[in-house]
Protein backbone atom coordinates (compact mmCIF):
# COMPACT_ATOMS: atom_id res chain seq x y z
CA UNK A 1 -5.01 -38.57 -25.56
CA UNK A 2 -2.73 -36.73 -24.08
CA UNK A 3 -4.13 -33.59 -25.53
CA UNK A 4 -7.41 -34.77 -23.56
CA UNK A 5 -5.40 -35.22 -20.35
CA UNK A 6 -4.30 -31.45 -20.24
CA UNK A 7 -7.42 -29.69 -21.68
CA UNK A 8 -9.20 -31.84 -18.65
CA UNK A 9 -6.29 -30.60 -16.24
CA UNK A 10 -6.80 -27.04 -17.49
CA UNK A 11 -10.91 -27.49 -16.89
CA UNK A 12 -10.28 -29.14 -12.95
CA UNK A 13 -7.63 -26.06 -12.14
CA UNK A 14 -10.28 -23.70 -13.76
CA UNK A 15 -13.13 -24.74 -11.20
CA UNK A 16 -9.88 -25.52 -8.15
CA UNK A 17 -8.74 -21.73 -8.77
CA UNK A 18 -12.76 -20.26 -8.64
CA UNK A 19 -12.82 -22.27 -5.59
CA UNK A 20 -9.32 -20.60 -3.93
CA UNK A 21 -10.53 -17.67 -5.04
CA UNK A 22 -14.10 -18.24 -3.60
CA UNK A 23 -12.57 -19.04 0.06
CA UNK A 24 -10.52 -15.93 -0.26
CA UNK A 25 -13.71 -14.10 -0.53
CA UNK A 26 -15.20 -15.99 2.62
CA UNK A 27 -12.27 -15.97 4.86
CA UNK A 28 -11.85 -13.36 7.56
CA UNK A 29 -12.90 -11.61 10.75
CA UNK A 30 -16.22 -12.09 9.87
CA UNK A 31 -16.55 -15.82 8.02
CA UNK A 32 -18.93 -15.84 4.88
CA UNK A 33 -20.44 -18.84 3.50
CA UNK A 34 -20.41 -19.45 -0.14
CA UNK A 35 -23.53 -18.51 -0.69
CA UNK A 36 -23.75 -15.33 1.11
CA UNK A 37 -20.37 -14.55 -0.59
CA UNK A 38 -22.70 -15.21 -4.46
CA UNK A 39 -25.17 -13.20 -2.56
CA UNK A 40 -23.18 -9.89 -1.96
CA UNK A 41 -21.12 -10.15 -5.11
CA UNK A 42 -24.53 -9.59 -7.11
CA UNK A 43 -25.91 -7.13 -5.18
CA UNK A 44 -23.18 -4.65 -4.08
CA UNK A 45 -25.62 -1.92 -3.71
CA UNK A 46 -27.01 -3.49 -0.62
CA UNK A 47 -26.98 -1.40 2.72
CA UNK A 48 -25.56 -4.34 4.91
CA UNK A 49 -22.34 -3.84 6.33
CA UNK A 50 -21.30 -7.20 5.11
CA UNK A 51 -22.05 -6.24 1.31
CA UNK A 52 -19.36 -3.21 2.15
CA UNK A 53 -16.75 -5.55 3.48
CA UNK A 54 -16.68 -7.72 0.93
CA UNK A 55 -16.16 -4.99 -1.95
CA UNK A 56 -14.27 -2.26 -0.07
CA UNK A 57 -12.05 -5.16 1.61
CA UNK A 58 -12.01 -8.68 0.03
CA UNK A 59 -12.94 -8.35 -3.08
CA UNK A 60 -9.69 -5.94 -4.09
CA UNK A 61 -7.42 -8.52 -1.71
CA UNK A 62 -9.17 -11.24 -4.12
CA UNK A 63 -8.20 -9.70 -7.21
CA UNK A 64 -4.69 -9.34 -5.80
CA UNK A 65 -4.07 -12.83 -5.04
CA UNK A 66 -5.25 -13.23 -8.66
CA UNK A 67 -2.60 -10.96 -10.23
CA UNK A 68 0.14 -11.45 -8.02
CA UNK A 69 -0.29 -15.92 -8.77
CA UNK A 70 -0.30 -15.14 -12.37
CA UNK A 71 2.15 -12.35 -12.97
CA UNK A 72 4.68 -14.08 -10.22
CA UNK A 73 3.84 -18.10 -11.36
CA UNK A 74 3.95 -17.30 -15.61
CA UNK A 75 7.24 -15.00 -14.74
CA UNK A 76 8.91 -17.80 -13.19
CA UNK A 77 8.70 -20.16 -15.46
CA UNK A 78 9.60 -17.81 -18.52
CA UNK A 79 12.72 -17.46 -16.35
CA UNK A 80 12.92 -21.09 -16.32
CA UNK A 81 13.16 -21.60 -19.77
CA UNK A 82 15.22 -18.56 -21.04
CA UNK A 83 18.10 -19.58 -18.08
CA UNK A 84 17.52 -23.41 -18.47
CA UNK A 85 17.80 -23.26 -14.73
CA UNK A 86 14.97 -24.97 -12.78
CA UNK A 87 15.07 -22.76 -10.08
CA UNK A 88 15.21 -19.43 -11.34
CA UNK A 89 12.44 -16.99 -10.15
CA UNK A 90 11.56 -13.67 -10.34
CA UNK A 91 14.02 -13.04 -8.31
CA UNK A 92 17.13 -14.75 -10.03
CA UNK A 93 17.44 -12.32 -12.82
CA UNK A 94 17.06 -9.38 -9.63
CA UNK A 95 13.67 -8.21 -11.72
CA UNK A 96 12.08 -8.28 -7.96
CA UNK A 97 15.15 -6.39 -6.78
CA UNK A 98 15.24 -3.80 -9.36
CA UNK A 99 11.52 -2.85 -8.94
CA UNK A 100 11.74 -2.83 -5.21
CA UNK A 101 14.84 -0.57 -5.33
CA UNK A 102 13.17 1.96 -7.69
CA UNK A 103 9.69 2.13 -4.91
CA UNK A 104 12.47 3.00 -2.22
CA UNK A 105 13.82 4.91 -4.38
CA UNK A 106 10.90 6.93 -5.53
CA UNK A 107 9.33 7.09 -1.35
CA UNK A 108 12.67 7.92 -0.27
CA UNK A 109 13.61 11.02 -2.67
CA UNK A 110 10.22 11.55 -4.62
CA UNK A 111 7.62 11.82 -2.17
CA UNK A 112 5.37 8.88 -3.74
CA UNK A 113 2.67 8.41 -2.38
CA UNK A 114 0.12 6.94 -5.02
CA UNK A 115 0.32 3.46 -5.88
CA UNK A 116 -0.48 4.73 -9.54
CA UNK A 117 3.37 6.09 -9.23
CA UNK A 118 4.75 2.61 -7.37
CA UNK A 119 3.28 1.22 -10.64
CA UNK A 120 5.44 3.18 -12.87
CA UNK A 121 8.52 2.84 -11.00
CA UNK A 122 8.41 -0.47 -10.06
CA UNK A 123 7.94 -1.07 -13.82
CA UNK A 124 10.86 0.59 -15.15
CA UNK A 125 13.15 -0.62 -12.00
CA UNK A 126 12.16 -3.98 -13.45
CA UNK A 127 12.61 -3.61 -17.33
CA UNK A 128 15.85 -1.26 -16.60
CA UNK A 129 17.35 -4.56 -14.24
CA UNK A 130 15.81 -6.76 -17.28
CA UNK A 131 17.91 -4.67 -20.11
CA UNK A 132 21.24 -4.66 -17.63
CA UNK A 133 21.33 -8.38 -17.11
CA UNK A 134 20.59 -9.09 -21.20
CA UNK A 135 23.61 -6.65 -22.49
CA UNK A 136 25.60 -8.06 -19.58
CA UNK A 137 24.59 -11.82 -20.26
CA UNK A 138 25.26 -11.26 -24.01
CA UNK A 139 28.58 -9.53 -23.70
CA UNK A 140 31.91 -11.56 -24.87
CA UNK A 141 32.60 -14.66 -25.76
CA UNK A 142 29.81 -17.60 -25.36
CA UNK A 143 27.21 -14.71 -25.53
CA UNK A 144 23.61 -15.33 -24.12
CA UNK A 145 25.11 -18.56 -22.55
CA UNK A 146 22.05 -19.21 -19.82
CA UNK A 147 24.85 -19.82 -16.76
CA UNK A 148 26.20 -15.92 -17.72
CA UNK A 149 22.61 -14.45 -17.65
CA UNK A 150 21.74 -16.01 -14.25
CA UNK A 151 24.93 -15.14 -12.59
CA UNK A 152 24.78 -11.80 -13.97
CA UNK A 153 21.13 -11.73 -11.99
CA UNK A 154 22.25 -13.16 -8.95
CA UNK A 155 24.93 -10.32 -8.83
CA UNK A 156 23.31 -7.31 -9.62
CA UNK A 157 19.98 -8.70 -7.34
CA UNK A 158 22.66 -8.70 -4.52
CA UNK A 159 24.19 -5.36 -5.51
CA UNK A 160 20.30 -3.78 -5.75
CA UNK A 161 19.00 -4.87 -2.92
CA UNK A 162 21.95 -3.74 -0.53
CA UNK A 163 20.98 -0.70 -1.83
CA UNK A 164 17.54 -0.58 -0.81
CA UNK A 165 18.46 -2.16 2.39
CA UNK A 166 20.82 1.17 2.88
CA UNK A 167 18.14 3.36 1.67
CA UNK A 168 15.62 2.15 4.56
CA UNK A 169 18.10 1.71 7.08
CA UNK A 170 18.91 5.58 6.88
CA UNK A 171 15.05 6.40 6.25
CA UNK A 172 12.40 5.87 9.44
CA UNK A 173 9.77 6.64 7.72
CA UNK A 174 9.94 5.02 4.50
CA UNK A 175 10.71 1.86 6.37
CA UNK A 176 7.70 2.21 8.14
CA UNK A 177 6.05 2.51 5.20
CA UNK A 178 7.38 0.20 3.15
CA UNK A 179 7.39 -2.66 6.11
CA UNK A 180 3.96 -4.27 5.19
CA UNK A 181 4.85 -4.00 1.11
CA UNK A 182 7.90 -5.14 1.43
CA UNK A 183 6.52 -8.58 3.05
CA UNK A 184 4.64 -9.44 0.15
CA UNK A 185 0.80 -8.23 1.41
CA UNK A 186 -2.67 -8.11 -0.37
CA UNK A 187 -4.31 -6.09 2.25
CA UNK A 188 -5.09 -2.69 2.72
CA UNK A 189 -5.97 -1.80 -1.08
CA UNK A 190 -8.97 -0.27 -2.73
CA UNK A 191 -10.38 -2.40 -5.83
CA UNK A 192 -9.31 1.11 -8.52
CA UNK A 193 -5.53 0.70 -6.86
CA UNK A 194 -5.77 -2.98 -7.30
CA UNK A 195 -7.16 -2.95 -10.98
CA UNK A 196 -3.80 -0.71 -11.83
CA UNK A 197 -1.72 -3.45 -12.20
CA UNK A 198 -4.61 -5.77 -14.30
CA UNK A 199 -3.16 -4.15 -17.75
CA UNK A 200 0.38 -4.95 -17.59
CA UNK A 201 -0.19 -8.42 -16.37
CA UNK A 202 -2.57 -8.85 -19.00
CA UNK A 203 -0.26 -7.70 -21.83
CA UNK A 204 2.75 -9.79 -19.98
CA UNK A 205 0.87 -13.05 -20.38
CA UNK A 206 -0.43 -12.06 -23.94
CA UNK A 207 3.19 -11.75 -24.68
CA UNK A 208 4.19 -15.14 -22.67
CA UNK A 209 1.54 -16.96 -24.76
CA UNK A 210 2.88 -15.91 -27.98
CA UNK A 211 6.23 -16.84 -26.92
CA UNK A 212 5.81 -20.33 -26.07
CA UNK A 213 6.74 -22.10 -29.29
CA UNK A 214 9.93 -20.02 -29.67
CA UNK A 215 11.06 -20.91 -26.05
CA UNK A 216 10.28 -24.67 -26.80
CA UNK A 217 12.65 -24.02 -30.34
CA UNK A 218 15.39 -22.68 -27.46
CA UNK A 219 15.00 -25.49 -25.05
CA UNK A 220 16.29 -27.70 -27.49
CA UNK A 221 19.53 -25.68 -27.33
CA UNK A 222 21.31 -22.79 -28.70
CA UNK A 223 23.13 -24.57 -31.58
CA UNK A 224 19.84 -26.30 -32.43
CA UNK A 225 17.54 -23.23 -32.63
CA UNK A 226 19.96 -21.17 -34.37
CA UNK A 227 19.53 -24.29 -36.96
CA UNK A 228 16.29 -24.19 -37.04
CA UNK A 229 16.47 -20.52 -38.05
CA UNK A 230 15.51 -19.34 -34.43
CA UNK A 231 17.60 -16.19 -33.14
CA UNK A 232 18.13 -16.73 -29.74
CA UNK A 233 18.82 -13.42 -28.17
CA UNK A 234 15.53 -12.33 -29.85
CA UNK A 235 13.63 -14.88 -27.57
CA UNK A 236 15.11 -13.72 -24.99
CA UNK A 237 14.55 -10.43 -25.58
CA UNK A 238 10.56 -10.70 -25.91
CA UNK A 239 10.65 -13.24 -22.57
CA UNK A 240 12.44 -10.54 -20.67
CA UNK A 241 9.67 -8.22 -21.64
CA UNK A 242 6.87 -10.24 -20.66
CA UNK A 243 8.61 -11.05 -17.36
CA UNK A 244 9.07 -7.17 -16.70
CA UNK A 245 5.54 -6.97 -16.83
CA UNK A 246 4.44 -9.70 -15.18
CA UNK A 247 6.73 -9.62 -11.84
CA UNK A 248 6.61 -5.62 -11.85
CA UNK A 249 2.92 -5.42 -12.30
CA UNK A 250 2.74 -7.96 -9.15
CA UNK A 251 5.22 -6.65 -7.66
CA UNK A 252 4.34 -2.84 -7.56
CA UNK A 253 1.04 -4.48 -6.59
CA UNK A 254 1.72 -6.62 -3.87
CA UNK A 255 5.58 -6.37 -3.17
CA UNK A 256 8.32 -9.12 -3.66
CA UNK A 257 6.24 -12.44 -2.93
CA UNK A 258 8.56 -15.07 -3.26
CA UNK A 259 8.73 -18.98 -4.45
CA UNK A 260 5.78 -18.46 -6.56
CA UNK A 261 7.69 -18.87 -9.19
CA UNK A 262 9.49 -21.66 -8.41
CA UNK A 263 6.47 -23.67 -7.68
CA UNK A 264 3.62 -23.09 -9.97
CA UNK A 265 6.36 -23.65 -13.05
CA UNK A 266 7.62 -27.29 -11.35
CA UNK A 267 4.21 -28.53 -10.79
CA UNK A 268 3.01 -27.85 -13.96
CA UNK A 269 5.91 -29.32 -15.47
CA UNK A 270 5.29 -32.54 -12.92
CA UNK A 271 1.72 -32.64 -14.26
CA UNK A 272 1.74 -32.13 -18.30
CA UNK A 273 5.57 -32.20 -19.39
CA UNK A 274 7.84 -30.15 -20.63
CA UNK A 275 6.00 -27.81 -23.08
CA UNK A 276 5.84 -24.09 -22.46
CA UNK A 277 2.70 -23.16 -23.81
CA UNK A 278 0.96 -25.39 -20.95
CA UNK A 279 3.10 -25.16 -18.89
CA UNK A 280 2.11 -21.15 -19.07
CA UNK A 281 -1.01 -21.37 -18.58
CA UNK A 282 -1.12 -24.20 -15.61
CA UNK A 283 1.81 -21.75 -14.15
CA UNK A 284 -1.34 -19.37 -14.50
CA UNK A 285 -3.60 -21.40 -12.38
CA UNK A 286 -1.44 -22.81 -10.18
CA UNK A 287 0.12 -19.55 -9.13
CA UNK A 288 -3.33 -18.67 -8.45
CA UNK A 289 -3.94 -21.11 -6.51
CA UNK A 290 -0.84 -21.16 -4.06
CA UNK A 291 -1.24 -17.38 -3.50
CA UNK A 292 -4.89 -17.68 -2.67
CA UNK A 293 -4.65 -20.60 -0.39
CA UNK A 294 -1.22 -18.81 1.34
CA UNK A 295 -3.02 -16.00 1.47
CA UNK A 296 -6.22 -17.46 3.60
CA UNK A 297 -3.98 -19.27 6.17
CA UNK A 298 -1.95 -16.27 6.68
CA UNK A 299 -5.18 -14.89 7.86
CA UNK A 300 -6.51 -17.37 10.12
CA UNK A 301 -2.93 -18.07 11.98
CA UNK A 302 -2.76 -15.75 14.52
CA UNK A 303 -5.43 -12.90 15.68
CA UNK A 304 -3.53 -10.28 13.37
CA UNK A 305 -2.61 -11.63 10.21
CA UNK A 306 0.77 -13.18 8.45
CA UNK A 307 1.82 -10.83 4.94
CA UNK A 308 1.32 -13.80 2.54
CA UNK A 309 4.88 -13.49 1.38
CA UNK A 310 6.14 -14.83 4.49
CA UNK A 311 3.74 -17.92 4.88
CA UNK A 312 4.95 -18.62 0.61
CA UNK A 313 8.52 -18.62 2.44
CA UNK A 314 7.21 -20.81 5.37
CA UNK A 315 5.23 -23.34 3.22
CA UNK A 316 7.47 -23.00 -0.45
CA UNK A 317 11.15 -23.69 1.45
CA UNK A 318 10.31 -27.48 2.49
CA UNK A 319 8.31 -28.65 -0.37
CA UNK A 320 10.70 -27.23 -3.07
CA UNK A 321 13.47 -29.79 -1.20
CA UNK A 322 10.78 -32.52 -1.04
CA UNK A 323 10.36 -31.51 -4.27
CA UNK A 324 13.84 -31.70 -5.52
CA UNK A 325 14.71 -34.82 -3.41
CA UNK A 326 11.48 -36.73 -4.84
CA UNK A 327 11.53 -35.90 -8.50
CA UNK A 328 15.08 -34.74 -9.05
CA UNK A 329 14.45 -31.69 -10.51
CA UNK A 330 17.59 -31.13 -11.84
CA UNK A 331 17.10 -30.14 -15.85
CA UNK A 332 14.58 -28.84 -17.71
């Protein structure tokens, strides 16, 4: 039965997420109906201008809202369970702030200019931030203790992204550049630059998937998995892995959006229970969905448009405390 109950949830987020994405596709200067949206998807060869605004323009934003939900929502709650803390995020661990530091890095000294090069760099910013916090989290007594990891994030988040705050405070022009991107935006994108990022996601959540039953083994604790023949820093290791591709990938992509992952992991956990291999893939959905719907309002607020990571902020700040206050989300 309750297998039923979260194959049916997967099949109703399935046709909610088609539907986010479908209004993502409609939404905009120019408002498309569904149908007309169906009717330039098949046919992008067509000659009307409307046929080139939804490929050149919302169909890449589309596919951003898709990977940035997914890499950001399955990241956060991988965090989740490796820290044990329920509001850990790709931020917590500073995987956001290493990546972001490495694309100031690279504009600032480097001359990037190619998102194909944001991609790489934002990648190894990530994994490098990833390796620091799991030798640092490890290290001494009470080794791989989940408060040590996430305090070792917190701190060298902090110490990273002073950095890249003194990096664009001292550089005009790569703060100009990297205003927009560092909001958290799907715009301005062609569909090749937006496809960059579709591998690494996809091998992140390949990776995520196939790590599920281990983290469930270390959610029952460290004494008990090491029982059950489980090597805990090994977990670890492969979940730090898949979150370096995940939140890099999105974030190279799109920049830092935040509360993603705090969300899409608690609701799924609200709706199915505390398993991580559906809680992965609602995370998946959900993500999806959040990003999409954040993504549409942000265009319809004002006459310009709102970077999506700042209506997440907006929006994800008082529901996580309704959220907290409601359901006392206080353990995993």
């Amino acid at each position: 039965m309750l297998f039923r109950f979260r194959f049916t949830g997967v099949f109703l987020l399935t046709v909610l997420t088609l539907g986010a994405l479908l209004l993502s596709l409609g939404v905009g200067a120019r408002a498309l109906a569904p149908d007309e949206v169906l009717h330039y998807l098949f046919h992008p060869e067509s000659s009307d201008p409307l046929s080139q605004v939804v490929w050149q323009s919302r169909v890449p934003r589309t596919v951003l809202v898709l990977l940035a939900g997914a890499g950001f929502g399955v990241a956060g709650g991988l965090m989740q369970a490796v820290t044990r803390n329920p509001l850990a995020d790709p931020g917590i661990l500073g995987v956001n702030a290493g990546a972001s530091l490495a694309v100031v890095v690279g504009l600032a000294f480097l001359g990037l200019t190619d998102l194909r090069n944001y991609m790489w760099f934002a990648l190894v910013g990530a994994f490098a931030t990833s390796v620091v916090v799991f030798v640092v989290g490890n290290a001494g007594k009470n080794h791989g203790h989940a408060v040590r990891m996430t305090l070792s994030g917190v701190a060298l988040g902090a110490v990273l992204s002073g950095l890249s705050s003194a990096i664009l405070l001292t550089n005009s022009d790569v703060l100009r550049r990297m205003r927009g991107w560092a909001a958290g935006t799907t715009a301005s994108q062609s569909l090749d630059d937006a496809l960059l990022a579709l591998p690494w996601i996809i091998g992140g959540l390949v990776i995520a998937l196939l790590s599920t039953r281990a983290l469930d083994v270390l959610a029952l604790g460290e004494a008990s998995a090491v029982a059950m023949g489980a090597r805990p820093n090994r977990i670890r290791l492969v979940a730090l892995v898949a979150i370096t591709l995940l939140a890099g990938g999105a974030t190279a992509a799109t920049g830092p959006i935040g509360f993603i992952g705090l969300l899409a992991p608690h609701l799924a956990r609200m709706l199915i229970g505390p398993h991580q291999g559906w809680i992965t893939v609602y995370s998946l959905f959900l993500g999806t969905i959040v990003v999409a719907l954040s993504d549409v309002l942000g265009r319809v607020l004002t006459e310009g448009e709102v970077p999506v990571g700042v209506v997440t902020a907006f929006i994800g700040a008082p529901v996580l405390i309704w959220m907290a206050r409601r359901f006392r989300l206080n353990e995993l």
